[in-house]
C-alpha atoms as a PDB file:
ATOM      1  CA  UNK A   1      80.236  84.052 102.092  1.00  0.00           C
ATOM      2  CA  UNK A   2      82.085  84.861  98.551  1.00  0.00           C
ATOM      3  CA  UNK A   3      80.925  84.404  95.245  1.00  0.00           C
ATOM      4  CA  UNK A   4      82.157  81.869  92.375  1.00  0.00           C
ATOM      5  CA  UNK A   5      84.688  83.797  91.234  1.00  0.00           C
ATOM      6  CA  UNK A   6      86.288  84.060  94.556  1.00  0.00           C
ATOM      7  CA  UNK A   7      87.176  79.942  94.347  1.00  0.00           C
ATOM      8  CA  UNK A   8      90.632  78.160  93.039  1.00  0.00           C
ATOM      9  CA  UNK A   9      91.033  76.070  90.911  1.00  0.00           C
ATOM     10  CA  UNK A  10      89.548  72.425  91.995  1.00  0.00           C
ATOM     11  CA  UNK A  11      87.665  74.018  95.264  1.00  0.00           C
ATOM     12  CA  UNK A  12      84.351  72.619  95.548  1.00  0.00           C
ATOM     13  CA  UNK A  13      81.485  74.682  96.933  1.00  0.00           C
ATOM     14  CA  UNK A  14      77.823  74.504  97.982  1.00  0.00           C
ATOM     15  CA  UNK A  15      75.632  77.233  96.007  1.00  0.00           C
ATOM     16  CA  UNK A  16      73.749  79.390  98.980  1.00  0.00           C
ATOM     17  CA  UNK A  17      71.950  81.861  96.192  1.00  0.00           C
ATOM     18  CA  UNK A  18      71.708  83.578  92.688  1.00  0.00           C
ATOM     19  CA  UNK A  19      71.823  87.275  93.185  1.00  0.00           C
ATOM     20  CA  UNK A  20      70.443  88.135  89.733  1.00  0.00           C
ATOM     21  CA  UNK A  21      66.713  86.903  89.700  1.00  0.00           C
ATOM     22  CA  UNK A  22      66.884  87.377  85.944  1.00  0.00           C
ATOM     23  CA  UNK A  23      69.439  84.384  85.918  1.00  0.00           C
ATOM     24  CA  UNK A  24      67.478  81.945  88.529  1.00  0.00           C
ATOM     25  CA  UNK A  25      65.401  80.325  86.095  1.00  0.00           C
ATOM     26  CA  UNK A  26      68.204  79.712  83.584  1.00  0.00           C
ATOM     27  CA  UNK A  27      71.101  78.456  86.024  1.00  0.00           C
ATOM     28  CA  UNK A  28      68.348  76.295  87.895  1.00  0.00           C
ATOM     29  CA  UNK A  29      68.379  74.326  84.268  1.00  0.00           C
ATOM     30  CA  UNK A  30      72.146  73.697  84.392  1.00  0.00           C
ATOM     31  CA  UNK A  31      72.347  72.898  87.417  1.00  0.00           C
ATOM     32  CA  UNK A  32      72.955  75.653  89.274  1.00  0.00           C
ATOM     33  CA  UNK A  33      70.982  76.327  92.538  1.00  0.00           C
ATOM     34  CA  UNK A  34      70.853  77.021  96.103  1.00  0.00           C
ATOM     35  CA  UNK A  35      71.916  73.612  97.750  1.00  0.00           C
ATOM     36  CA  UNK A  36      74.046  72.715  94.515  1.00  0.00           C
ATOM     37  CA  UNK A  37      77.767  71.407  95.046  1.00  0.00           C
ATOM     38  CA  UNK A  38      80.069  72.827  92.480  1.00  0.00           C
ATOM     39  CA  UNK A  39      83.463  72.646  91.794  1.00  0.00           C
ATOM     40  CA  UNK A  40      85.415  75.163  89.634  1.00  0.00           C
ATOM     41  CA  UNK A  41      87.770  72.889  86.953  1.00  0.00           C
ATOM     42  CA  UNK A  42      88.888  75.973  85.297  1.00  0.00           C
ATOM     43  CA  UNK A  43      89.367  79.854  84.929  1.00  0.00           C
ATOM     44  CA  UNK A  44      90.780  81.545  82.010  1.00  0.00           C
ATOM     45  CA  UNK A  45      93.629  82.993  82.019  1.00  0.00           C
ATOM     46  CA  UNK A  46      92.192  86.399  82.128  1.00  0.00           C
ATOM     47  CA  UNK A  47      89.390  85.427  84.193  1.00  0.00           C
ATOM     48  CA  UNK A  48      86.543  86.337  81.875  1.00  0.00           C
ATOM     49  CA  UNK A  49      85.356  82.620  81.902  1.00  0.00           C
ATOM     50  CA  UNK A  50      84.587  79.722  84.474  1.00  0.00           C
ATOM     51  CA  UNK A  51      83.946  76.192  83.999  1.00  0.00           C
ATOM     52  CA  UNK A  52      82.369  74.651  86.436  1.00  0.00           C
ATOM     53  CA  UNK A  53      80.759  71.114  87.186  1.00  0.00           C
ATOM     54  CA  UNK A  54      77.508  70.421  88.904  1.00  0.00           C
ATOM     55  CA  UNK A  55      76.223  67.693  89.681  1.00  0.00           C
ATOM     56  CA  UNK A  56      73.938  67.479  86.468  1.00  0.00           C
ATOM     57  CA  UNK A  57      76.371  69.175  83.365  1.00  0.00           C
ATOM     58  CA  UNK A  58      79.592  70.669  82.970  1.00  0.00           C
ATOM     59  CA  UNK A  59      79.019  74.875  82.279  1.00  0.00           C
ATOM     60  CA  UNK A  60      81.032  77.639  81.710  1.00  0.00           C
ATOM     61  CA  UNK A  61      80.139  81.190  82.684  1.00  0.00           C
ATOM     62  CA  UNK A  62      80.911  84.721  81.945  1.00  0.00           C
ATOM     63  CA  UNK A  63      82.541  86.245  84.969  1.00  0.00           C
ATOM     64  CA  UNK A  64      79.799  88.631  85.219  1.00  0.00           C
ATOM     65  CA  UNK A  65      77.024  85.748  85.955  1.00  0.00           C
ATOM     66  CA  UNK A  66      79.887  83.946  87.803  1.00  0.00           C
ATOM     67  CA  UNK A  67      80.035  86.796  90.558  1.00  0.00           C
ATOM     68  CA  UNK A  68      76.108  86.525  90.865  1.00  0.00           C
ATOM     69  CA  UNK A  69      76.174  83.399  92.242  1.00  0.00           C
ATOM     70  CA  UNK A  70      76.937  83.447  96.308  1.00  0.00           C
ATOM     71  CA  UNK A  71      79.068  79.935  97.443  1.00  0.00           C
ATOM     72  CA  UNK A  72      80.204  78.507 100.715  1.00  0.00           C
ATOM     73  CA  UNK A  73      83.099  75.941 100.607  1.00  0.00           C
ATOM     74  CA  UNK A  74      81.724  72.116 100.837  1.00  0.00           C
END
């Protein structure tokens, strides 16, 4: 198990939870869930920032929500 922030660049992963419950309800509306497939297009070059796709929208996330959000590859 790692968490978003742990993934390259193009390495698509299944969502397995959201640490934070504060941040359930809001990621659940982008698309972000447990069963989700994700795949991380970008990072910034500092790492602060992650855009990611789901399978409804295109997000990007501070890297403190980012490392909330427990992945498995897919």
């Amino acid at each position: 198990m790692m968490n978003l922030c742990e993934l390259s660049c193009g390495q698509r992963a299944r969502v397995l939870s959201v640490r934070a419950e504060t941040l359930i309800g809001r990621l659940s509306a982008l698309g972000v869930y447990p069963g989700a497939r994700l795949t991380l297009l970008k990072r910034s070059p500092l790492g602060h920032t992650y855009l990611i796709a789901s399978e409804a929208s295109r997000v990007a996330l501070a890297r403190e929500i980012a490392r909330e959000i427990e992945v498995c590859s897919a």
